[in-house]
Protein backbone atom coordinates (compact mmCIF):
# COMPACT_ATOMS: atom_id res chain seq x y z
CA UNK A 1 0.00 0.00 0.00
CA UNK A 2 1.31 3.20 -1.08
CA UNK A 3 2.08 5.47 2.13
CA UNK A 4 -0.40 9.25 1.62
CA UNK A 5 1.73 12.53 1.58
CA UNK A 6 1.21 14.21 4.33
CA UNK A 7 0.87 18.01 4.46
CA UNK A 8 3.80 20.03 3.59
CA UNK A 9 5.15 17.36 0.68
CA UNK A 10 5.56 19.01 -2.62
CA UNK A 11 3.73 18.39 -5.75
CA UNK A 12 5.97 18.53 -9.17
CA UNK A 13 3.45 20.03 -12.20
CA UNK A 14 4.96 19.32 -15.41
CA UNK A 15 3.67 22.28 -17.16
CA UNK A 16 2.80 25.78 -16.40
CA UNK A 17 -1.04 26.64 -18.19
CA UNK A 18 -4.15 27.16 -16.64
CA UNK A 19 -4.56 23.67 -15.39
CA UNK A 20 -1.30 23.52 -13.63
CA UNK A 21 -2.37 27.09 -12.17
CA UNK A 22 -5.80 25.26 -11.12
CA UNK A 23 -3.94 22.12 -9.96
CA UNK A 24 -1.56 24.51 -7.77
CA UNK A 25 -4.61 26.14 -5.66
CA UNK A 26 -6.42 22.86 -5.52
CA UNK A 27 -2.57 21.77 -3.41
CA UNK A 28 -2.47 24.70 -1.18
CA UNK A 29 -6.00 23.95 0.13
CA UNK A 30 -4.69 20.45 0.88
CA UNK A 31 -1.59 21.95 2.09
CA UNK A 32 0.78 20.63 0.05
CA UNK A 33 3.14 22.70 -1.75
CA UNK A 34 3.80 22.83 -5.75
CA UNK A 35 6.72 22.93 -7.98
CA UNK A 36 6.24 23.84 -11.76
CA UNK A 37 8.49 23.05 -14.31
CA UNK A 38 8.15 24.77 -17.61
CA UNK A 39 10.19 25.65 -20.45
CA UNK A 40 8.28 29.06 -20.71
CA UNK A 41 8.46 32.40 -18.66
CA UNK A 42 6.06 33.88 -16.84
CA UNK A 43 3.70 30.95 -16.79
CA UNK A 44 0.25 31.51 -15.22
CA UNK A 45 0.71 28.57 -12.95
CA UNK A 46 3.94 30.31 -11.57
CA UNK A 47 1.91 33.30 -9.98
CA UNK A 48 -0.16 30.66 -7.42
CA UNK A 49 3.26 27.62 -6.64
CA UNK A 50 5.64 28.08 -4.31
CA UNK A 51 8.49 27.53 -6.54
CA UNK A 52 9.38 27.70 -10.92
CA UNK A 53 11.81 25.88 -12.72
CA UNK A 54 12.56 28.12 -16.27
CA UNK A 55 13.92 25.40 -17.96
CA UNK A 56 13.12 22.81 -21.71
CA UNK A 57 12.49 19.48 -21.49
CA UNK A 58 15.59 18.58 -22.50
CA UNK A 59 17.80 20.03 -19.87
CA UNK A 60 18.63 17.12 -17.84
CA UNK A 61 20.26 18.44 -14.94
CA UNK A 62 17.11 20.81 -14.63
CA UNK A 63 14.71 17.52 -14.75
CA UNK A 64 16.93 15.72 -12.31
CA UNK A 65 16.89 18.94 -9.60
CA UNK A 66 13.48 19.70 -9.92
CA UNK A 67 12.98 15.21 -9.48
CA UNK A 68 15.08 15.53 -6.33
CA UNK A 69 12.95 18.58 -4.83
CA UNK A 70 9.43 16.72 -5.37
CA UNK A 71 7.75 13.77 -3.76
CA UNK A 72 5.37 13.17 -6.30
CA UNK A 73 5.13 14.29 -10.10
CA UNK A 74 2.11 14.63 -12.26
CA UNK A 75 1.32 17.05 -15.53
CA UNK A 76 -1.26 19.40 -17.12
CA UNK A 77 -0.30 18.21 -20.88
CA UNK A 78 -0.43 15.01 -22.29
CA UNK A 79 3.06 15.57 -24.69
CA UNK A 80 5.59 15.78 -22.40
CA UNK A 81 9.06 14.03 -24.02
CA UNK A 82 9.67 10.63 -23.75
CA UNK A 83 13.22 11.36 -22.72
CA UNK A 84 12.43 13.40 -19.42
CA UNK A 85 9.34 11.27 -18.40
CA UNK A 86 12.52 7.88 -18.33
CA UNK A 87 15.05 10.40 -16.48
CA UNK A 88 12.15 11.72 -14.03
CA UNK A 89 10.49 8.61 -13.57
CA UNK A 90 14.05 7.17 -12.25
CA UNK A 91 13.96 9.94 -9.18
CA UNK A 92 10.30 10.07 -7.88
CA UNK A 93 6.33 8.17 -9.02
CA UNK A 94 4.96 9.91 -11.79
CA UNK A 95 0.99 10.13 -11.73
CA UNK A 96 -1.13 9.11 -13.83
CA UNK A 97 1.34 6.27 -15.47
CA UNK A 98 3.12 6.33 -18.88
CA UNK A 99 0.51 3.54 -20.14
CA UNK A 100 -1.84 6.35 -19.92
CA UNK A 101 0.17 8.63 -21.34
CA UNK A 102 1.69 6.73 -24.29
CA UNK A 103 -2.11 5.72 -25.40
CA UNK A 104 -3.13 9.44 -24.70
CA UNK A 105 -0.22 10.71 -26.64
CA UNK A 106 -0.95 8.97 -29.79
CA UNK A 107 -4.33 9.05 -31.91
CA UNK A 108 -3.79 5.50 -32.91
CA UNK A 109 -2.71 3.76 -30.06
CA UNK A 110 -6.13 5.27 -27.85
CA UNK A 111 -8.46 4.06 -30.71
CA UNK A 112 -6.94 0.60 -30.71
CA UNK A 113 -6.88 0.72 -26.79
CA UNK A 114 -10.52 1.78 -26.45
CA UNK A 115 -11.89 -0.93 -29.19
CA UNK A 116 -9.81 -3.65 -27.61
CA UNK A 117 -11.77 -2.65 -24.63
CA UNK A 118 -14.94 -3.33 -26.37
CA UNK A 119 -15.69 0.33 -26.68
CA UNK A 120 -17.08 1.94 -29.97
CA UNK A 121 -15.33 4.58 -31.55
CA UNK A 122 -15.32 5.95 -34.86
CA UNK A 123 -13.76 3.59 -37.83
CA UNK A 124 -10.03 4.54 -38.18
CA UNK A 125 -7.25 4.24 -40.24
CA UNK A 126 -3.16 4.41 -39.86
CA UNK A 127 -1.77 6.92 -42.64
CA UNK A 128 1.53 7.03 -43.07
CA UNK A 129 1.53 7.42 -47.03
CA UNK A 130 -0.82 8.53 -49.93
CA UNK A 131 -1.42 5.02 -50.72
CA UNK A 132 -2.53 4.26 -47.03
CA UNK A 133 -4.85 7.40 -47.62
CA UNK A 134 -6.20 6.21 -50.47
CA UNK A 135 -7.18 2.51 -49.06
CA UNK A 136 -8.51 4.10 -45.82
CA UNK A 137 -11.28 6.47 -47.56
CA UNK A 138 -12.22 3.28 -49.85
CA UNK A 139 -13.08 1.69 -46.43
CA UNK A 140 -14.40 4.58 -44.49
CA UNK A 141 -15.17 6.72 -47.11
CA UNK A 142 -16.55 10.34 -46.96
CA UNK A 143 -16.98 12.59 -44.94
CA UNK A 144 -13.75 11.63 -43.00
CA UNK A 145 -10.99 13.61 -41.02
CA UNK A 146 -7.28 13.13 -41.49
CA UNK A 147 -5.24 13.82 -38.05
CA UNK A 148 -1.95 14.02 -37.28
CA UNK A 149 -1.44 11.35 -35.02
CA UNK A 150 0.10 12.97 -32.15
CA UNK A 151 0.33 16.91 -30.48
CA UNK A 152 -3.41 17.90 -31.69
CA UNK A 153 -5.56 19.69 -29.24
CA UNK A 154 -8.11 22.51 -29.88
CA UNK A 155 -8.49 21.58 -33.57
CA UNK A 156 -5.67 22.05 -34.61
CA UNK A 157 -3.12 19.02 -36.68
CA UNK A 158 -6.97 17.88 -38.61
CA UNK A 159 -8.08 18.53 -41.90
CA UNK A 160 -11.74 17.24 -43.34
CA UNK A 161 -11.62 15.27 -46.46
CA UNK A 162 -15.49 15.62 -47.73
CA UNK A 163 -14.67 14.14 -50.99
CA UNK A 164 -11.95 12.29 -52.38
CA UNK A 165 -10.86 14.78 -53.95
CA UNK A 166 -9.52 16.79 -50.82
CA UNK A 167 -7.53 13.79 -50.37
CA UNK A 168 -4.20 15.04 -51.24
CA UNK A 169 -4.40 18.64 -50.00
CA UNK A 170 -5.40 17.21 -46.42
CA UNK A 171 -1.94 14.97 -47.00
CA UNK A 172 -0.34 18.22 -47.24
CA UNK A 173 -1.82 19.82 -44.12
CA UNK A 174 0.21 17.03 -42.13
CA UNK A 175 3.52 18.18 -43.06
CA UNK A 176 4.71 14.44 -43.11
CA UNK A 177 3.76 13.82 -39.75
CA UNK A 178 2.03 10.10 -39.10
CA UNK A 179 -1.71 10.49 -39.19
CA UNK A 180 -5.06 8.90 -38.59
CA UNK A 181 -7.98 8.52 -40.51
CA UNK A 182 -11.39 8.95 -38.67
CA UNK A 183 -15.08 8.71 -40.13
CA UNK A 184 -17.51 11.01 -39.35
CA UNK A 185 -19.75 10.32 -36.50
CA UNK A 186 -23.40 11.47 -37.02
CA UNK A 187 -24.07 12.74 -33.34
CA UNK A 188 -26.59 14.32 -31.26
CA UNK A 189 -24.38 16.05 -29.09
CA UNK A 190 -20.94 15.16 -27.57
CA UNK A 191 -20.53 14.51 -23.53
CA UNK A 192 -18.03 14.38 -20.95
CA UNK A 193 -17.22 11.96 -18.11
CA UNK A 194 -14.69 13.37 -15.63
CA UNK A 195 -14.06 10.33 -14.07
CA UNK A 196 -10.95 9.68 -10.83
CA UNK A 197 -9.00 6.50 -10.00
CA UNK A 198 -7.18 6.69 -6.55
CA UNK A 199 -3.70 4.40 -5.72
CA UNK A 200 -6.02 2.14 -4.04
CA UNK A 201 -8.23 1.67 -7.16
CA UNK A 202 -11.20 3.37 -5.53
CA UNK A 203 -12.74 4.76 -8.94
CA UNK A 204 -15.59 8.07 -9.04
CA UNK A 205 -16.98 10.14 -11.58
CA UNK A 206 -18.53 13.58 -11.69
CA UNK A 207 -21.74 14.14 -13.81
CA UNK A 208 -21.50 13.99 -17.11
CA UNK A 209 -21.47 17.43 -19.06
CA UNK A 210 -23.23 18.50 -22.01
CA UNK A 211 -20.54 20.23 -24.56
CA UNK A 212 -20.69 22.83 -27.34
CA UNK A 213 -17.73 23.98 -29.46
CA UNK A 214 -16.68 26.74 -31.60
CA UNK A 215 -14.10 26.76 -34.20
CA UNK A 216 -12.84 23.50 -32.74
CA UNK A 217 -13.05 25.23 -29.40
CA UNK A 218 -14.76 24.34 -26.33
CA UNK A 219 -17.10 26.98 -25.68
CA UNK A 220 -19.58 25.96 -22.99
CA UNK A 221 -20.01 22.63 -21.21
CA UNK A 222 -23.36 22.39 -18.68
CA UNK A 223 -24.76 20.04 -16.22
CA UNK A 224 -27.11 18.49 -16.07
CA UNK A 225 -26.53 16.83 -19.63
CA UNK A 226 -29.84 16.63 -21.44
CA UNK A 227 -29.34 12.77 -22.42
CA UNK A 228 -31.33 9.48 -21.22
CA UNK A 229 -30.02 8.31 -17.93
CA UNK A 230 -29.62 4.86 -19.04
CA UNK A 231 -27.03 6.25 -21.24
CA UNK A 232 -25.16 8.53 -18.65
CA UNK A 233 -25.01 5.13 -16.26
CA UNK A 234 -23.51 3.47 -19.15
CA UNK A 235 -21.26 6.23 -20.06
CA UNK A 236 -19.78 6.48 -16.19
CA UNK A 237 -19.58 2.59 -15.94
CA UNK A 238 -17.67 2.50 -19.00
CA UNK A 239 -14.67 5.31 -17.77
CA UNK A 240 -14.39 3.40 -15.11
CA UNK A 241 -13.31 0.14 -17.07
CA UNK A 242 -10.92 2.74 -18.89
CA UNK A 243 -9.32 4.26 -15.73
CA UNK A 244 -9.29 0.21 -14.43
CA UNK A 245 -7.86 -1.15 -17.59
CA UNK A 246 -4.61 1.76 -17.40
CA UNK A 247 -4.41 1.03 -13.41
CA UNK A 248 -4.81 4.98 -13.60
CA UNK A 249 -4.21 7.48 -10.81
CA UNK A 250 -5.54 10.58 -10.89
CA UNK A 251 -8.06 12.64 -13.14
CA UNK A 252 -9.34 11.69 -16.63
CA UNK A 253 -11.37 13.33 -19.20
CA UNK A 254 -13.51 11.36 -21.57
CA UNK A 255 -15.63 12.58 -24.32
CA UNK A 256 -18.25 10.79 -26.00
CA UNK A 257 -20.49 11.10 -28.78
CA UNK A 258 -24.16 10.89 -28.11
CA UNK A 259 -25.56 9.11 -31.13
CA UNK A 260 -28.99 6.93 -32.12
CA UNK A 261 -27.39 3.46 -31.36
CA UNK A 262 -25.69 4.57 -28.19
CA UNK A 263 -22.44 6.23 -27.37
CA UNK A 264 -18.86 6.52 -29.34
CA UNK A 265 -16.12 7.83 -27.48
CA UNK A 266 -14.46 10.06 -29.53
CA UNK A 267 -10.83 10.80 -26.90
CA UNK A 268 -9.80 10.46 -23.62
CA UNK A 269 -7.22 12.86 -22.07
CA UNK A 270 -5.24 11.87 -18.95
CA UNK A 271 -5.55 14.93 -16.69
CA UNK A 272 -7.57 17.64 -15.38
CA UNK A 273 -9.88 18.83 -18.37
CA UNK A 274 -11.42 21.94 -19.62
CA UNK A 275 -14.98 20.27 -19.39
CA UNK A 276 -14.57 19.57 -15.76
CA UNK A 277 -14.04 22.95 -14.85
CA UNK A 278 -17.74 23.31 -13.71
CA UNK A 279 -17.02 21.29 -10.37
CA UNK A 280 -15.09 24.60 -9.14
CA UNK A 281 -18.68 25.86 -8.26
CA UNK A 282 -20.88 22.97 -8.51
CA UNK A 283 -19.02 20.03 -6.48
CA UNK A 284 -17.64 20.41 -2.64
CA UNK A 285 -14.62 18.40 -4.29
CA UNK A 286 -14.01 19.38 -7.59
CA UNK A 287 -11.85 17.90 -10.47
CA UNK A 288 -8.73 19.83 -9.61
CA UNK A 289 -8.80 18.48 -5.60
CA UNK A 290 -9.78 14.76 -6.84
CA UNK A 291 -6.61 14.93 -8.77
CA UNK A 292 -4.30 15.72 -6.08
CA UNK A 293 -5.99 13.72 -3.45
CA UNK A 294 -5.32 10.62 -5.86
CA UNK A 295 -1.79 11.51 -6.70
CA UNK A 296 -1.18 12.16 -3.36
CA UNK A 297 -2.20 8.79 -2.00
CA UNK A 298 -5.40 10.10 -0.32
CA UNK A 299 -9.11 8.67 -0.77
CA UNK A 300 -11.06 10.44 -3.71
CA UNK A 301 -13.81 12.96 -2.29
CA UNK A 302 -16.96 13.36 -2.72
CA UNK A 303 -17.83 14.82 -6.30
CA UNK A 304 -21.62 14.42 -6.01
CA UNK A 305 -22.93 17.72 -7.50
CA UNK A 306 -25.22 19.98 -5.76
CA UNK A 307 -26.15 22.68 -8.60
CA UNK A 308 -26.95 22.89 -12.21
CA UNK A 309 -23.82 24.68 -13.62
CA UNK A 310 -23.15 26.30 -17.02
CA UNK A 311 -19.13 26.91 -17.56
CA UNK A 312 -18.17 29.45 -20.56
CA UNK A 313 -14.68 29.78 -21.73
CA UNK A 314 -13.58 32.72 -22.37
CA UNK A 315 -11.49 32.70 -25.26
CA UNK A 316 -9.63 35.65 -26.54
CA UNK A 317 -11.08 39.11 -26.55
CA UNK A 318 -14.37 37.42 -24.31
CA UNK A 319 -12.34 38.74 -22.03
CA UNK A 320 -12.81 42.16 -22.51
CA UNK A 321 -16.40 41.02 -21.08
CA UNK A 322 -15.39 40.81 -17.43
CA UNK A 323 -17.52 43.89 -16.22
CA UNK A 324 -20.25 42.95 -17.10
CA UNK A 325 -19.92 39.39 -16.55
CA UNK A 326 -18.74 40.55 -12.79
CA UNK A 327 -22.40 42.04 -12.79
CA UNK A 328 -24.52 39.01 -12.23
CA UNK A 329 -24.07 37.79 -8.63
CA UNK A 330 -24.65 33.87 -10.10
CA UNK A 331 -21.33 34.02 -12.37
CA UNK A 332 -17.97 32.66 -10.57
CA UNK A 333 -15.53 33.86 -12.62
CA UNK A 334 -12.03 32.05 -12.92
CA UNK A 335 -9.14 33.84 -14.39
CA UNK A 336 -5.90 32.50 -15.80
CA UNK A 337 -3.40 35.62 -15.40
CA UNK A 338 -2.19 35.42 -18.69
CA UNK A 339 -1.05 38.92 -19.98
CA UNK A 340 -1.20 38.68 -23.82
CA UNK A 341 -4.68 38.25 -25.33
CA UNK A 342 -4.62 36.49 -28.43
CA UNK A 343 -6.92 34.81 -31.18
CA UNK A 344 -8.42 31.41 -29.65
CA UNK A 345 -6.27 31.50 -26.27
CA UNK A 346 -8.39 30.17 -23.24
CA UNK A 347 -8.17 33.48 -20.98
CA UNK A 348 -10.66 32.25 -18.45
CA UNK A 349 -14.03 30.42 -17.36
CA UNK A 350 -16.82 31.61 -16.26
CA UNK A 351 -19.44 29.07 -13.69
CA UNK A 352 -22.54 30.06 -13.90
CA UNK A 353 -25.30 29.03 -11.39
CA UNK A 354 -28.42 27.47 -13.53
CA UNK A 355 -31.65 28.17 -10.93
């Protein structure tokens, strides 16, 4: 049995975003302290830990100091270098595991991981050339979207083929890098399951959310989700096989799509996630405490939910909307302290009460 931290240990964040920010504040109320290591300056998760290392991913004297100065490590991003997860992982326990992060990491490896667990997901393909292209739409056909198999998030590393004969410039769009074919799923709506796995394999799950996205862009995520409850039950049973099957410690996001014949899960991400921000305001544990109570060797709290919650991002200049988003007593407002607005950049959340 692993032995808890106890107050006072230190937490080592690899990266310094929002979530790491989030995942810092969540400590402090546990009393732990944090460490972040990022390759950036200024990160917003460096205004709220106790200590910053500046420093790439590749500097290994930097990995191995910041290893010795940490009980425990965990991220906020799923693509953190092979190379400094082996040298870390040779110092102190990293949390979740690298199973979870090598199927995470790769757009392949999750969709063969999640059918081989008897889980529905949309057809795929491995695309390495433009005659694997070719014999992957002459399964799948069209509609279809070509991925980049690794380092996508928001959008971005996809192109839509909607006929053959976008074939080749979607080729282009992946600059060489290994890709993935996926069909088009013809959904309802798409869901969330922010589900927790604890070092003694106690497993919980928040409420599902109900998700809407712009420009590739999660834009507002509310609970209650307006699907069948059948369907919800099956959704949360099912995470929990997936946080079982990767012996998993820690947070997960899943999303799902919501379609006539059931559910297809469309990715799972192996941390804190956007769509579980609503817990700040509608949990007494929310997503960002359940992670570092698991990592930390505690038991998981209790994530029932006691309000309906609506979270909007705010992305970009939707910032500039603070004022009057500061006027309705119902809106908890969560900034990231990022200076620089810019074009698609998650500035904030807002949690609004639904009554």
């Amino acid at each position: 049995m692993t032995e808890a931290l106890a107050p006072g240990a230190v937490i080592g964040i690899l990266g310094g975003g929002q979530l790491g920010r989030m995942l810092s504040v969540a400590a402090s109320r546990l009393g732990f302290r944090t460490h972040i290591f990022e390759p950036g300056a200024e990160p917003p998760a460096g205004h709220v830990a106790d200590r910053v290392t500046t420093a790439g991913y590749d500097d290994e004297d930097a990995l191995a100091a910041f290893a010795a100065a940490v009980d425990v490590i965990t991220f906020e991003f799923e693509n953190v270098p092979t190379a400094a997860l082996d040298l870390l992982e040779a110092h102190r326990p990293i949390r979740p595991n690298r199973k979870a992060l090598a199927v995470s990491q790769d757009r392949l490896a999750e969709k063969t991981f999640l059918s081989e667990l008897g889980l529905t997901t949309a057809p795929f393909a491995a695309v390495d050339t433009p005659d694997d292209l070719r014999e992957a739409l002459g399964r799948i056909g069209t509609p279809a979207i070509l991925k980049t198999r690794r380092f996508g998030y928001d959008g971005k590393g996809q192109a839509r083929i909607m006929t053959p004969g976008d074939a080749d410039k979607a080729l282009v769009d992946m600059a060489g890098a290994p890709a993935v074919l996926e069909g088009f799923v013809d959904f309802t709506c798409e869901i969330s399951v922010i589900g927790a796995r604890s070092v003694s394999g106690q497993v919980t799950c928040f409420d599902p959310g109900q998700n809407v996205h712009r420009d590739g862009i999660l834009h507002t995520t509310t609970v209650p989700a307006q699907v069948p409850a059948t369907l919800i039950l099956d959704a949360v049973l099912r995470t929990g096989d997936i946080l079982n099957a990767l012996e998993y410690v820690g947070v997960m996001g899943v999303e799902l799509f919501v379609t006539s014949d059931g559910f297809v899960v469309n990715e799972i991400a192996p941390r804190v996630h956007n769509s579980g921000h609503w817990t700040q305001n509608g949990c007494v544990v929310d997503q960002f405490e359940q992670h570092i109570r698991a990592i930390a060797g505690w038991p998981l709290g209790d994530g029932a939910r006691h309000s309906d919650v609506e979270m909007l991002n705010l992305i970009g200049d939707d910032v500039a909307r603070i004022p009057e988003i500061a006027t309705d007593p119902t809106n908890a407002i969560h900034l990231y302290g990022k200076a620089d607005v810019k074009p698609g950049r998650k500035m904030g959340h807002v949690n609004q009460i639904i009554r």
